[in-house]
N, C-alpha and C. Protein backbone atom coordinates (compact mmCIF):
# COMPACT_ATOMS: atom_id res chain seq x y z
N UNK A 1 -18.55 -56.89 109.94
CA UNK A 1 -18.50 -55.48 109.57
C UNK A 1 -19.80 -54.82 110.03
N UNK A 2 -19.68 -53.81 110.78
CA UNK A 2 -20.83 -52.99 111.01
C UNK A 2 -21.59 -52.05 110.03
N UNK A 3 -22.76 -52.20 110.00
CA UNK A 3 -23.36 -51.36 109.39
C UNK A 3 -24.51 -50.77 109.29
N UNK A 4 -24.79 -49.25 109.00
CA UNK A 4 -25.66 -48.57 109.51
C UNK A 4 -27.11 -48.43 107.95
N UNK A 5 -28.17 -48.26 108.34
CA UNK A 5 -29.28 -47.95 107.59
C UNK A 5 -29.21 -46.31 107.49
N UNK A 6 -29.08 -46.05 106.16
CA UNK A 6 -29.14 -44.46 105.64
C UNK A 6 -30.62 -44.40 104.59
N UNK A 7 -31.07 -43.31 104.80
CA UNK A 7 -32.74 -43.18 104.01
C UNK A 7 -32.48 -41.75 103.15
N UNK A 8 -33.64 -41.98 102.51
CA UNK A 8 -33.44 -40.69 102.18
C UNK A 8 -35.02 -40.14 101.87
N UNK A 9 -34.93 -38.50 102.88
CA UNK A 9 -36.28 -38.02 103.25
C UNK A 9 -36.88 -37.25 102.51
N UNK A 10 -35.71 -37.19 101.61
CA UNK A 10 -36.42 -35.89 100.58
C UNK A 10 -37.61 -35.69 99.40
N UNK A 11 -38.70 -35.39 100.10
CA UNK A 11 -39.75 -35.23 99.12
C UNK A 11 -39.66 -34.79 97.35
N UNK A 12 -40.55 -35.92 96.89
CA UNK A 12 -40.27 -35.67 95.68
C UNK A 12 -41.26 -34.23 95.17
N UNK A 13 -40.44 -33.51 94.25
CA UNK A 13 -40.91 -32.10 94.05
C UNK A 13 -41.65 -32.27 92.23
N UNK A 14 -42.82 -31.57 92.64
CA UNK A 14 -43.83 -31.74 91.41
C UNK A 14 -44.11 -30.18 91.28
N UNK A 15 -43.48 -29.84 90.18
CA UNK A 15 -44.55 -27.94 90.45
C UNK A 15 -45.85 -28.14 90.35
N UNK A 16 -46.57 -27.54 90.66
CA UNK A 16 -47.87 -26.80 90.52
C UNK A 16 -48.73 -26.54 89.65
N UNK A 17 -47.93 -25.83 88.42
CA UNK A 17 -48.80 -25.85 87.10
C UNK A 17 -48.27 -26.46 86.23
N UNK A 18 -47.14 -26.67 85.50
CA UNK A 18 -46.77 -27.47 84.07
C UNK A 18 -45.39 -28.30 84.55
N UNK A 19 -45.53 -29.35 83.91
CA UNK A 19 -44.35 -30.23 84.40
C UNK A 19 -43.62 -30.61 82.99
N UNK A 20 -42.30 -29.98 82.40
CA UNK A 20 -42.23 -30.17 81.61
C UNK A 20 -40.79 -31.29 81.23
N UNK A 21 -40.56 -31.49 82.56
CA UNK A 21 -38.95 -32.60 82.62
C UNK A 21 -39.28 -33.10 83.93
N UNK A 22 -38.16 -34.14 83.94
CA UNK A 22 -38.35 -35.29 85.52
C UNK A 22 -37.14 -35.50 85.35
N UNK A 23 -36.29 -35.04 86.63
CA UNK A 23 -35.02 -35.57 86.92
C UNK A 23 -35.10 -36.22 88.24
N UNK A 24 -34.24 -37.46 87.58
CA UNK A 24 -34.34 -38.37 89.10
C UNK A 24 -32.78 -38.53 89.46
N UNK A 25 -32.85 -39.02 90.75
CA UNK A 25 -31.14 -38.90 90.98
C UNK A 25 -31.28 -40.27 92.24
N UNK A 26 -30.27 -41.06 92.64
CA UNK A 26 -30.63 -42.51 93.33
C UNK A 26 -30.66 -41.69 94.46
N UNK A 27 -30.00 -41.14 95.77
CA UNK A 27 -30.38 -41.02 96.38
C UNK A 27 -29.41 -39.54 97.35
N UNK A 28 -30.02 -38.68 98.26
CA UNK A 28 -29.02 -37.88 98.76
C UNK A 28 -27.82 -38.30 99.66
N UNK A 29 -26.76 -38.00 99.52
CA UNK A 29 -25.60 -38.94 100.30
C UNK A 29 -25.33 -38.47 101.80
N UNK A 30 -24.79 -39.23 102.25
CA UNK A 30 -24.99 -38.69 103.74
C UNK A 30 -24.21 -37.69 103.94
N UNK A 31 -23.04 -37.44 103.43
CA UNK A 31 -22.16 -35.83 103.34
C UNK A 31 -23.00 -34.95 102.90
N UNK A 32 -23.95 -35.34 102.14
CA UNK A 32 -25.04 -33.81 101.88
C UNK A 32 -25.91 -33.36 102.47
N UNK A 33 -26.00 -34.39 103.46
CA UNK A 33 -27.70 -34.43 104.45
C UNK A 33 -26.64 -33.66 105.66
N UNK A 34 -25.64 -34.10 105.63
CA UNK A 34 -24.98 -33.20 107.47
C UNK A 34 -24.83 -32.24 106.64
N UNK A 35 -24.20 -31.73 105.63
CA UNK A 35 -23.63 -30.21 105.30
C UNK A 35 -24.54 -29.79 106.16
N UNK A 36 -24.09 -28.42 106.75
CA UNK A 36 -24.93 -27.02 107.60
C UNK A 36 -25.70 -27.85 108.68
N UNK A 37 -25.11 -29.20 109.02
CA UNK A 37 -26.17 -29.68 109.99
C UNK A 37 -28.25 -29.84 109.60
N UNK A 38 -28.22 -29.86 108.09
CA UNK A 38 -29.41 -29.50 107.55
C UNK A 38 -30.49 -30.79 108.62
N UNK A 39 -31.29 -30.43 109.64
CA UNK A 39 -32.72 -31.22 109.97
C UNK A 39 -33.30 -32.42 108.28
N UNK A 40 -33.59 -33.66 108.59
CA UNK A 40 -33.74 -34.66 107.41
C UNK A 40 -34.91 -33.78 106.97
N UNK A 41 -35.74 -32.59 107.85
CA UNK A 41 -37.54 -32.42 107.26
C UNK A 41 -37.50 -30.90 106.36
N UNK A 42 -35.63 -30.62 106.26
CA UNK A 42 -35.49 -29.20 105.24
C UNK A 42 -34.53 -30.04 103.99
N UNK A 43 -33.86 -30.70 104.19
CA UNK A 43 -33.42 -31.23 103.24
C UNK A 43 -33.61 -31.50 101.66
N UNK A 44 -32.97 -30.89 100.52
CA UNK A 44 -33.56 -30.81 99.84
C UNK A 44 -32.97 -31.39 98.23
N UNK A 45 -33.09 -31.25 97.18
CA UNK A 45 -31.89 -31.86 96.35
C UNK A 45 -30.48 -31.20 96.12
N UNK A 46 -29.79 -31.95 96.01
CA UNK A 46 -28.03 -31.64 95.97
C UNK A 46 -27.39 -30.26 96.88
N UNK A 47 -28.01 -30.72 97.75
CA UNK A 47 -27.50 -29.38 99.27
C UNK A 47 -25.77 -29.94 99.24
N UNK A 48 -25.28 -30.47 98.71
CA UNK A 48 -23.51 -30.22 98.87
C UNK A 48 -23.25 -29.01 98.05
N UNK A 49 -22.73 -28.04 98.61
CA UNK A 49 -22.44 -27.12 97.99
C UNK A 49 -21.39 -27.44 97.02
N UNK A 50 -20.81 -28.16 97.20
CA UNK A 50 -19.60 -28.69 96.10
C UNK A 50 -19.81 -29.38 94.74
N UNK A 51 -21.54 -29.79 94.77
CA UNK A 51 -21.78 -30.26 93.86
C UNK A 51 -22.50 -29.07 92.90
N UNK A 52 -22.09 -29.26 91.48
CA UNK A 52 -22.74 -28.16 90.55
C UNK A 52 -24.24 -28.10 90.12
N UNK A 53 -24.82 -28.73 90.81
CA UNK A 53 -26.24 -29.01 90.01
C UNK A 53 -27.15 -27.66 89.84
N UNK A 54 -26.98 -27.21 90.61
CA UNK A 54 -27.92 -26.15 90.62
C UNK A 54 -26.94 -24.67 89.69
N UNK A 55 -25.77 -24.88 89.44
CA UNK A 55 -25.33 -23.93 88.46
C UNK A 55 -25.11 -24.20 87.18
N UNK A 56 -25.52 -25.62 87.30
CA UNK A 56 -25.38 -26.02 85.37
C UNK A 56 -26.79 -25.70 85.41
N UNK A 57 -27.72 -25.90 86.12
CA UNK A 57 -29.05 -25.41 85.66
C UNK A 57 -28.95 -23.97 85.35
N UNK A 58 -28.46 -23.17 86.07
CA UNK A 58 -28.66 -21.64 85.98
C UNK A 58 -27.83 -21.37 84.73
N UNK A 59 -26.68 -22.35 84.21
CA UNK A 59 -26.24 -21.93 83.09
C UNK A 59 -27.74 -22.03 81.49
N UNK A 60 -28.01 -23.36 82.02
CA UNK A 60 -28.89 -23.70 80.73
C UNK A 60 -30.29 -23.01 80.82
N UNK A 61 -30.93 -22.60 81.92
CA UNK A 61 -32.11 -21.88 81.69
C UNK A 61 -32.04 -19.90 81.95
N UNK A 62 -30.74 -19.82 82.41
CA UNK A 62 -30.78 -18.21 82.75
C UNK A 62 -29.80 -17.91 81.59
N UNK A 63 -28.61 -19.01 81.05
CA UNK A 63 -28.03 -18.40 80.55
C UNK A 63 -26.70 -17.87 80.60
N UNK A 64 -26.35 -17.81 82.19
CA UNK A 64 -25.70 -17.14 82.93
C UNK A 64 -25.44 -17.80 84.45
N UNK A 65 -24.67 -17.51 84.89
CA UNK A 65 -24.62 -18.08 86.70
C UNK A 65 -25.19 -17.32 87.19
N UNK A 66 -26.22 -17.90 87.90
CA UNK A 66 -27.00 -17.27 89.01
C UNK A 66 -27.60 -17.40 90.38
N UNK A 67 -27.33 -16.88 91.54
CA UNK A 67 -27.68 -17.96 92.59
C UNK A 67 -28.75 -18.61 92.70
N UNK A 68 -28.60 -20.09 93.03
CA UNK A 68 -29.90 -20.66 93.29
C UNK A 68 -29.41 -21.55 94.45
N UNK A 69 -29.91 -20.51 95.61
CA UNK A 69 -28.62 -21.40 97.03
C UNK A 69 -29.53 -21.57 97.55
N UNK A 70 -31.02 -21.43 98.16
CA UNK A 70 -31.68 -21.59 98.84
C UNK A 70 -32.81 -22.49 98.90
N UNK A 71 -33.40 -23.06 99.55
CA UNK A 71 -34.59 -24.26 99.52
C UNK A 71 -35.56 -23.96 98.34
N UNK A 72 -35.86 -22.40 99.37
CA UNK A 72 -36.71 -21.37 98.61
C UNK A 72 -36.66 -21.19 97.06
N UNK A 73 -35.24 -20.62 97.13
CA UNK A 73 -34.82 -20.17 95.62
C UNK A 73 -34.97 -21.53 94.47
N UNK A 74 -34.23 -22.54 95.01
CA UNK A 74 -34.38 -23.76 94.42
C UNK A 74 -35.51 -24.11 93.45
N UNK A 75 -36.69 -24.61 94.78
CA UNK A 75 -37.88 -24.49 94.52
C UNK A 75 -38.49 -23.64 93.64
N UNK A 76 -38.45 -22.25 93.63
CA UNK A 76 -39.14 -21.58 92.89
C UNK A 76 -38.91 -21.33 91.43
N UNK A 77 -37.19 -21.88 91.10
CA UNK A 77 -36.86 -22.18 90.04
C UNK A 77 -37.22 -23.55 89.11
N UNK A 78 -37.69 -24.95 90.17
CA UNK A 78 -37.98 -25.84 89.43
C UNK A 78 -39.59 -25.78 88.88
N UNK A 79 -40.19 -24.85 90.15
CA UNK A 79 -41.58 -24.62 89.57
C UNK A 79 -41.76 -23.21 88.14
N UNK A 80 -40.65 -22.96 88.29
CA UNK A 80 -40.62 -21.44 86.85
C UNK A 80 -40.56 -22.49 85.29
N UNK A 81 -39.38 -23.11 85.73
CA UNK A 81 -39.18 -23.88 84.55
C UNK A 81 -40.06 -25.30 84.38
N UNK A 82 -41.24 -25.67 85.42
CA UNK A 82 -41.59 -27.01 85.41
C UNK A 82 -40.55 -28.49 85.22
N UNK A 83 -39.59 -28.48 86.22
CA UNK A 83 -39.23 -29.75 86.32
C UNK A 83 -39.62 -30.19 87.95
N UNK A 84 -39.16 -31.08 87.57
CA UNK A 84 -40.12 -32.71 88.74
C UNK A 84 -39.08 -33.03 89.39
N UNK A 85 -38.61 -32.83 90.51
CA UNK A 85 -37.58 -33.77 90.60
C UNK A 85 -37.77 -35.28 91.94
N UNK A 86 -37.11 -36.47 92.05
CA UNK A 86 -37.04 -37.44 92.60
C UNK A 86 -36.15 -38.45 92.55
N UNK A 87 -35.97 -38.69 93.92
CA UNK A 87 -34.84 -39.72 94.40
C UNK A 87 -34.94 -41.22 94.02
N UNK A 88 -34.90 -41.86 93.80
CA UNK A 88 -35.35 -43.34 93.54
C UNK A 88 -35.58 -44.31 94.80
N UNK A 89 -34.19 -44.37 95.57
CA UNK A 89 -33.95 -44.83 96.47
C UNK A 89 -34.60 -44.55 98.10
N UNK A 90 -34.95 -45.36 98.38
CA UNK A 90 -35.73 -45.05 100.09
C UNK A 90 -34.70 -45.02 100.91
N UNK A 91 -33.95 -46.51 100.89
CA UNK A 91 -33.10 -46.87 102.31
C UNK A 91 -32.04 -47.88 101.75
N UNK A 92 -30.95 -47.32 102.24
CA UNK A 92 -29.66 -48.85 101.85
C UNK A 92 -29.11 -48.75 103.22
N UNK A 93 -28.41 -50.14 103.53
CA UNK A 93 -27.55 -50.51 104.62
C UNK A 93 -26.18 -50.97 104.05
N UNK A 94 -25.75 -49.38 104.57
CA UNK A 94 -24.40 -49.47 104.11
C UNK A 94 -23.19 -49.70 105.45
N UNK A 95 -22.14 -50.31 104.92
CA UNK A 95 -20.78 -50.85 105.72
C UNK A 95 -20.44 -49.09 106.55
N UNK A 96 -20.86 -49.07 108.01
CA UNK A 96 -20.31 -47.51 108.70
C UNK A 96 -19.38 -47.01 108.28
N UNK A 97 -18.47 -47.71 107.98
CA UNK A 97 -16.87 -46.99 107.42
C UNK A 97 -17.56 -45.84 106.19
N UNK A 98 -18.34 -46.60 105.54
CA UNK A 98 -18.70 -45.84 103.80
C UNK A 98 -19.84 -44.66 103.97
N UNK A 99 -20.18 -44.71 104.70
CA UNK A 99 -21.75 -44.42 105.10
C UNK A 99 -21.78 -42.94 104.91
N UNK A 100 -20.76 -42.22 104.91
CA UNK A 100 -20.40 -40.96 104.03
C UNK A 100 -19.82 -40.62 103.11
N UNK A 101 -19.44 -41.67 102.26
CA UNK A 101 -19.10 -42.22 100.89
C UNK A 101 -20.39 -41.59 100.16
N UNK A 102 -19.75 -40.70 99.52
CA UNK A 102 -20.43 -39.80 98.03
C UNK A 102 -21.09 -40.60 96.50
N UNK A 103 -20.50 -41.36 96.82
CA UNK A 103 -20.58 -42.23 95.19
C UNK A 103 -21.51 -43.40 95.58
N UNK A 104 -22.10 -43.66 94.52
CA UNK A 104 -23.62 -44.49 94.03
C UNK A 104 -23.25 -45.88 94.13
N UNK A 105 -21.73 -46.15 94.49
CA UNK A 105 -21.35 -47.87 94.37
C UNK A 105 -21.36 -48.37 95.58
N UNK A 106 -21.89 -47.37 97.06
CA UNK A 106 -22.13 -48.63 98.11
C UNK A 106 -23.39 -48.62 97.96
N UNK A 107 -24.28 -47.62 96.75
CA UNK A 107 -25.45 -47.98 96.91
C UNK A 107 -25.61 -49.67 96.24
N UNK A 108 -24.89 -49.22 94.78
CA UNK A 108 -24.64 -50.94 93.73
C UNK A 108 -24.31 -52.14 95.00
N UNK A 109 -23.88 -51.90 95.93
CA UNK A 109 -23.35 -52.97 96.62
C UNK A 109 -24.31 -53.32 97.68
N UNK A 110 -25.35 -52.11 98.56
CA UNK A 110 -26.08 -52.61 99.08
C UNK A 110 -27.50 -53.22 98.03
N UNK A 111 -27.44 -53.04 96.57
CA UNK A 111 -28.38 -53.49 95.77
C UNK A 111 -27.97 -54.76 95.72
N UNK A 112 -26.69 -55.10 95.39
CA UNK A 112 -26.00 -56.55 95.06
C UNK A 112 -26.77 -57.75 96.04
N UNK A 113 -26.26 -57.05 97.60
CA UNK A 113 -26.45 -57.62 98.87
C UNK A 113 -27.95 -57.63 99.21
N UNK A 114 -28.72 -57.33 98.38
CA UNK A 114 -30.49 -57.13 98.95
C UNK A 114 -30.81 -56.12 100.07
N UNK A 115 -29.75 -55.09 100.10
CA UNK A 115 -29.59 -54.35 101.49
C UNK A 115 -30.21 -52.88 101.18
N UNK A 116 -30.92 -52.85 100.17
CA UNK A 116 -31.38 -51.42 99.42
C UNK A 116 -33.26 -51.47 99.11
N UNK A 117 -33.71 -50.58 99.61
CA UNK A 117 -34.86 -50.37 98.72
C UNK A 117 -35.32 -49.15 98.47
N UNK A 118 -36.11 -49.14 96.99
CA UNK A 118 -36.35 -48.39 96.16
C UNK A 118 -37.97 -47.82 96.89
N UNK A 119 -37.65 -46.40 96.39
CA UNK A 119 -39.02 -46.02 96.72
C UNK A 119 -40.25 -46.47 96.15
N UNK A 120 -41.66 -45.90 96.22
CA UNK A 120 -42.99 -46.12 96.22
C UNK A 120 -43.82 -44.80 95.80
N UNK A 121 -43.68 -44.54 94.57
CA UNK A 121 -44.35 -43.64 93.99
C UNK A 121 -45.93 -43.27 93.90
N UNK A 122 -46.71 -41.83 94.26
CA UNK A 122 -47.56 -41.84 93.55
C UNK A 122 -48.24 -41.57 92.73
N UNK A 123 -49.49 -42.11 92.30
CA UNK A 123 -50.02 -42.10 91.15
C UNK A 123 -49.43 -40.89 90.38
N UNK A 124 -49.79 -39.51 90.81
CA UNK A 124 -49.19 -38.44 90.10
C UNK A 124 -47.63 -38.85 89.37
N UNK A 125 -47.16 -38.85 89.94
CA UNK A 125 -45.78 -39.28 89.06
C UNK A 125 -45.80 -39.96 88.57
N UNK A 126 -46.45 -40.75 89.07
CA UNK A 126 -46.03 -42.51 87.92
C UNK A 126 -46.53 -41.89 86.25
N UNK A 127 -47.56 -40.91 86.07
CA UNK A 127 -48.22 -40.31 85.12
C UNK A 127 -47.14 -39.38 84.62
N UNK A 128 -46.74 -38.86 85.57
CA UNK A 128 -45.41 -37.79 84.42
C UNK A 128 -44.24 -38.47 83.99
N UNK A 129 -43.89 -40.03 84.84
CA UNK A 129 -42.62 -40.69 84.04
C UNK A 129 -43.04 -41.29 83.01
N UNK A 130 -44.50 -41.23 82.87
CA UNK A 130 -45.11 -42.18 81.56
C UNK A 130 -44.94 -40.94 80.15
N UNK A 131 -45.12 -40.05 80.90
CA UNK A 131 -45.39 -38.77 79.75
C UNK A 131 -44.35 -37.62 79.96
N UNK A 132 -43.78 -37.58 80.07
CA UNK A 132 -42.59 -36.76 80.14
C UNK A 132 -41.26 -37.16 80.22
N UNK A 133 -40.42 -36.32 79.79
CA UNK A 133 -38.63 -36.44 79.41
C UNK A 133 -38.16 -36.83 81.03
N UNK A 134 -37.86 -38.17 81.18
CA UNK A 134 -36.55 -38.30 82.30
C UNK A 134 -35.43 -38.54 81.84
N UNK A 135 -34.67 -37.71 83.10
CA UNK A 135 -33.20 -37.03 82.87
C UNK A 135 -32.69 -37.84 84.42
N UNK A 136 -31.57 -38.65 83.90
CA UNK A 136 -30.93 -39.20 85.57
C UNK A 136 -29.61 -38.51 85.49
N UNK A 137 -28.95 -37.68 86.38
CA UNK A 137 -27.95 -37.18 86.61
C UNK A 137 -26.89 -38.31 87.07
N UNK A 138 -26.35 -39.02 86.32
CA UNK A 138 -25.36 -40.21 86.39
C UNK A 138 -25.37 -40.49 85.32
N UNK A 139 -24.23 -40.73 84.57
CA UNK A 139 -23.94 -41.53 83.60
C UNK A 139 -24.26 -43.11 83.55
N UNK A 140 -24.89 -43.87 82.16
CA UNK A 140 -25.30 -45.01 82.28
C UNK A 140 -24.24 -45.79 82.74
N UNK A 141 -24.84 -46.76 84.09
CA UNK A 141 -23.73 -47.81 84.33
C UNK A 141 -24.56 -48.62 84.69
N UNK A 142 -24.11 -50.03 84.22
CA UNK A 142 -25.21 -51.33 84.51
C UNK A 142 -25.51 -51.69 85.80
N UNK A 143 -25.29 -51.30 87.11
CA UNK A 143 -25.64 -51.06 88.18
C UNK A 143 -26.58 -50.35 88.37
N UNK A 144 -26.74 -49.59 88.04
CA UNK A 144 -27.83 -48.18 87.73
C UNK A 144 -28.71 -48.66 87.21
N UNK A 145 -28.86 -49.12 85.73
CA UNK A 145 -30.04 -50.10 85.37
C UNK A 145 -30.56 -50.27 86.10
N UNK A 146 -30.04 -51.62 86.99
CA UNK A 146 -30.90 -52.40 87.86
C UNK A 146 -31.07 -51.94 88.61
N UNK A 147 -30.92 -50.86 89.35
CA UNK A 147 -31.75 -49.63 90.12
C UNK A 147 -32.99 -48.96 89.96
N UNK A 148 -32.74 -49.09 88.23
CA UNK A 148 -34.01 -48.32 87.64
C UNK A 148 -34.85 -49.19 87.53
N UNK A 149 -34.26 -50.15 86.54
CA UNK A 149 -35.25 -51.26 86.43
C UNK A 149 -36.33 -51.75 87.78
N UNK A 150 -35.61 -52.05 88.73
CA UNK A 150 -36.07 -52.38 90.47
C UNK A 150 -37.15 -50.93 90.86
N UNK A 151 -36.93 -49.95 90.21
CA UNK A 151 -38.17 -48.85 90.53
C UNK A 151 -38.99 -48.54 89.86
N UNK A 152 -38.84 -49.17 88.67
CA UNK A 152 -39.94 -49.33 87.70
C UNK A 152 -40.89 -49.78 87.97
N UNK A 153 -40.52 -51.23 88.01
CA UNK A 153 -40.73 -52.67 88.20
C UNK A 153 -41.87 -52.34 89.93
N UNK A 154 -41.12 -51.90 90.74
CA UNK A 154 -42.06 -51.51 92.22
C UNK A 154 -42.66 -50.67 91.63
N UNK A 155 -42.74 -49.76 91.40
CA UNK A 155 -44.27 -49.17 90.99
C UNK A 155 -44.89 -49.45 89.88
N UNK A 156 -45.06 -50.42 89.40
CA UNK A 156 -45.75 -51.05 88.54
C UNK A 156 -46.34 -50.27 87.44
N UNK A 157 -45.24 -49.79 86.84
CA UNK A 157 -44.75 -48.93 85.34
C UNK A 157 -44.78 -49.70 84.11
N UNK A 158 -44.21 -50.54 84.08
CA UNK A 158 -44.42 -51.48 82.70
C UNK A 158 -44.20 -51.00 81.64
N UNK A 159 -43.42 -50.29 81.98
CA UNK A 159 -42.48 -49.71 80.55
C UNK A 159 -41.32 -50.78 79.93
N UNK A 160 -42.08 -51.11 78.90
CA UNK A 160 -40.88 -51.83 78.02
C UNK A 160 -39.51 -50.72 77.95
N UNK A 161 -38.42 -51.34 77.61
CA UNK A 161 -37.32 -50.57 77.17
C UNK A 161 -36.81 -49.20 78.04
N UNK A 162 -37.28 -48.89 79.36
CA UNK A 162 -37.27 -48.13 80.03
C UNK A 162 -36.01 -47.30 79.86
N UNK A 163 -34.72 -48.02 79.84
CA UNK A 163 -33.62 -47.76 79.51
C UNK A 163 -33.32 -46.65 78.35
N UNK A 164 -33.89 -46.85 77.64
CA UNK A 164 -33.76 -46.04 75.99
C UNK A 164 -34.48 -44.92 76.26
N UNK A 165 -35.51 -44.82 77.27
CA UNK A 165 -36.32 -43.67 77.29
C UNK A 165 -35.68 -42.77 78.50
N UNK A 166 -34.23 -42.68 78.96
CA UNK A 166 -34.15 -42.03 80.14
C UNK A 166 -32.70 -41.29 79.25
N UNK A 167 -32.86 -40.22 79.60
CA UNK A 167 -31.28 -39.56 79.26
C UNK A 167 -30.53 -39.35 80.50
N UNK A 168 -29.26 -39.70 80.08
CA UNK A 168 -28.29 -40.13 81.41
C UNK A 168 -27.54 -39.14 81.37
N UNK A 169 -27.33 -38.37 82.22
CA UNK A 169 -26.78 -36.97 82.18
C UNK A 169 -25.32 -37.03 82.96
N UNK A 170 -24.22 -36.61 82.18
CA UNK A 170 -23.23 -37.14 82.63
C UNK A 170 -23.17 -36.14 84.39
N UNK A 171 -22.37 -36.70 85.29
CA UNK A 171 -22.46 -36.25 86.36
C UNK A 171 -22.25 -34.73 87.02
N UNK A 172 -23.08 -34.27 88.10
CA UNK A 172 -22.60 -33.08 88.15
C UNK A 172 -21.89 -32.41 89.40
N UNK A 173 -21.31 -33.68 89.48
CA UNK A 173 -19.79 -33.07 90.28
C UNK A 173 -18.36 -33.28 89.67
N UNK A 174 -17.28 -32.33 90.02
CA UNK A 174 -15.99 -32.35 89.87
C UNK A 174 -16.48 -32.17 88.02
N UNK A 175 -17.12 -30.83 87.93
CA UNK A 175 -17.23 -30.31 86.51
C UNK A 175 -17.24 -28.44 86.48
N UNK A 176 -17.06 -28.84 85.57
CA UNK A 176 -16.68 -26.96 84.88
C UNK A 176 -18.60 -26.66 84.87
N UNK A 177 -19.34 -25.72 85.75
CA UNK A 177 -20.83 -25.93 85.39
C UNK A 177 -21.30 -25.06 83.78
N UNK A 178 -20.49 -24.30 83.43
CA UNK A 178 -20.38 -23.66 82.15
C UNK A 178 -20.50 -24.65 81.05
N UNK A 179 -19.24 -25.65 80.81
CA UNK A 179 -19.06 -26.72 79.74
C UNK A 179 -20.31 -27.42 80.14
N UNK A 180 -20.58 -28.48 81.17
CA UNK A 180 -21.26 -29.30 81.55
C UNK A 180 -22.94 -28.62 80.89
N UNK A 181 -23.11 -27.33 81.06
CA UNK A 181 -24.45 -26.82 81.06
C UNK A 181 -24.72 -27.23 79.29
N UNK A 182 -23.48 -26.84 78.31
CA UNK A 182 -23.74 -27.20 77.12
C UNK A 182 -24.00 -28.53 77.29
N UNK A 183 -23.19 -29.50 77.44
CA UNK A 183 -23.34 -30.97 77.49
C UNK A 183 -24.85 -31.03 77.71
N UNK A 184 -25.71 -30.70 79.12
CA UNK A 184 -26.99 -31.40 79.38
C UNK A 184 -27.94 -30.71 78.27
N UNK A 185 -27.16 -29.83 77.97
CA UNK A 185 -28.57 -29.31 76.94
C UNK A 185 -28.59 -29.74 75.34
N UNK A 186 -27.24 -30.85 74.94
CA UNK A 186 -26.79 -30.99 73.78
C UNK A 186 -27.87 -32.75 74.21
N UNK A 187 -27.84 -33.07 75.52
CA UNK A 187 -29.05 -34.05 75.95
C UNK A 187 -30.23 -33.88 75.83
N UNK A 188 -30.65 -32.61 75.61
CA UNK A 188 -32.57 -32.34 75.49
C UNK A 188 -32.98 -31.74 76.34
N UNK A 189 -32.21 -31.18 77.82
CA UNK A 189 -32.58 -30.60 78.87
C UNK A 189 -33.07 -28.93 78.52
N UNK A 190 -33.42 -28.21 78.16
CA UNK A 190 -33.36 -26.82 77.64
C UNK A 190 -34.69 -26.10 78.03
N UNK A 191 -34.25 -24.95 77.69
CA UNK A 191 -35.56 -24.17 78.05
C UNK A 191 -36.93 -24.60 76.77
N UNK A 192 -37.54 -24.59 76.92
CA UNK A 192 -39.03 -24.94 76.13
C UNK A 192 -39.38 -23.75 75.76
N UNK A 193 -39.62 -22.90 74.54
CA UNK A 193 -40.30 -22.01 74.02
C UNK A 193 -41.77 -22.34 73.97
């Protein structure tokens, strides 16, 4: 079976002045990196337009739907509200057939196969996953663990119980972003007074 090496380029995003959440997500899928033909060096989090992420946010911090379509716009919203966001995953070698397969289980499978590695954090972050709320946009599945666990573990975190300290945010595709926005915020995700 042939198979190709997929990465993922997307810089992890730290605002500027207050960091008050860290959402991590395993990695961007290759249907999201071609949408609009996006260059790997503009690429940014959840560019599938099909996916809701960026309107369950606008439900839980505006309130309301509001666009947040642009790199730009994106950005300037995670730095308003101080969240962090980051990919886990560097690189898996996945079977070509899948290799635009949306879902996190040829990642589980290139983890199974030793065919995956996890990124390499620095210092700065490793300091905000020690001290601040992480939020993984996936529901807990024991595959996932050992994803996390494996990026812990490489950046030499040493967090006991890592597991208990991450809220698993059920997924944010093929959802209503209205309902879903209550859901992440009935998780702890919310605006901070």
């Amino acid at each position: 079976m042939k198979t190709i090496l997929v990465k993922d380029n997307i810089k992890t995003f730290i605002p500027k002045s207050r960091v008050n959440y860290v959402i991590l997500g395993t990695m961007a899928s290759s249907c999201a990196r071609m949408i609009d033909n996006v260059p790997p060096e503009e690429a940014f989090y959840y560019h599938n337009k099909k996916n809701q992420f960026w309107k369950i946010l606008s439900y839980i911090f505006y309130g309301e739907l509001r666009a947040i379509d642009t790199i730009i716009e994106r950005q300037n919203f995670l730095e308003k509200f101080g969240i962090a966001m980051a990919n886990i995953v560097e690189s898996a070698e996945v079977p070509e057939l899948e290799s635009n397969n949306s879902s996190d289980d040829i990642l589980f499978e290139a983890y199974n196969l030793k065919k995956l590695e996890v990124k390499s954090i620095a210092d700065e972050f490793k300091n905000l996953l020690l001290t601040k709320p992480i939020f993984f946009t996936c529901k807990h599945k024991m595959p996932l663990a050992c994803l996390l666990e494996n990026y812990f573990r490489r950046n030499e975190l040493g967090m006991e119980n890592i597991l208990e300290k991450i809220h698993f945010l059920p997924s944010p595709t093929r959802c209503s972003p209205e309902v879903r926005s209550r859901r992440w915020k009935e998780m702890g995700l919310a605006l901070k007074k």
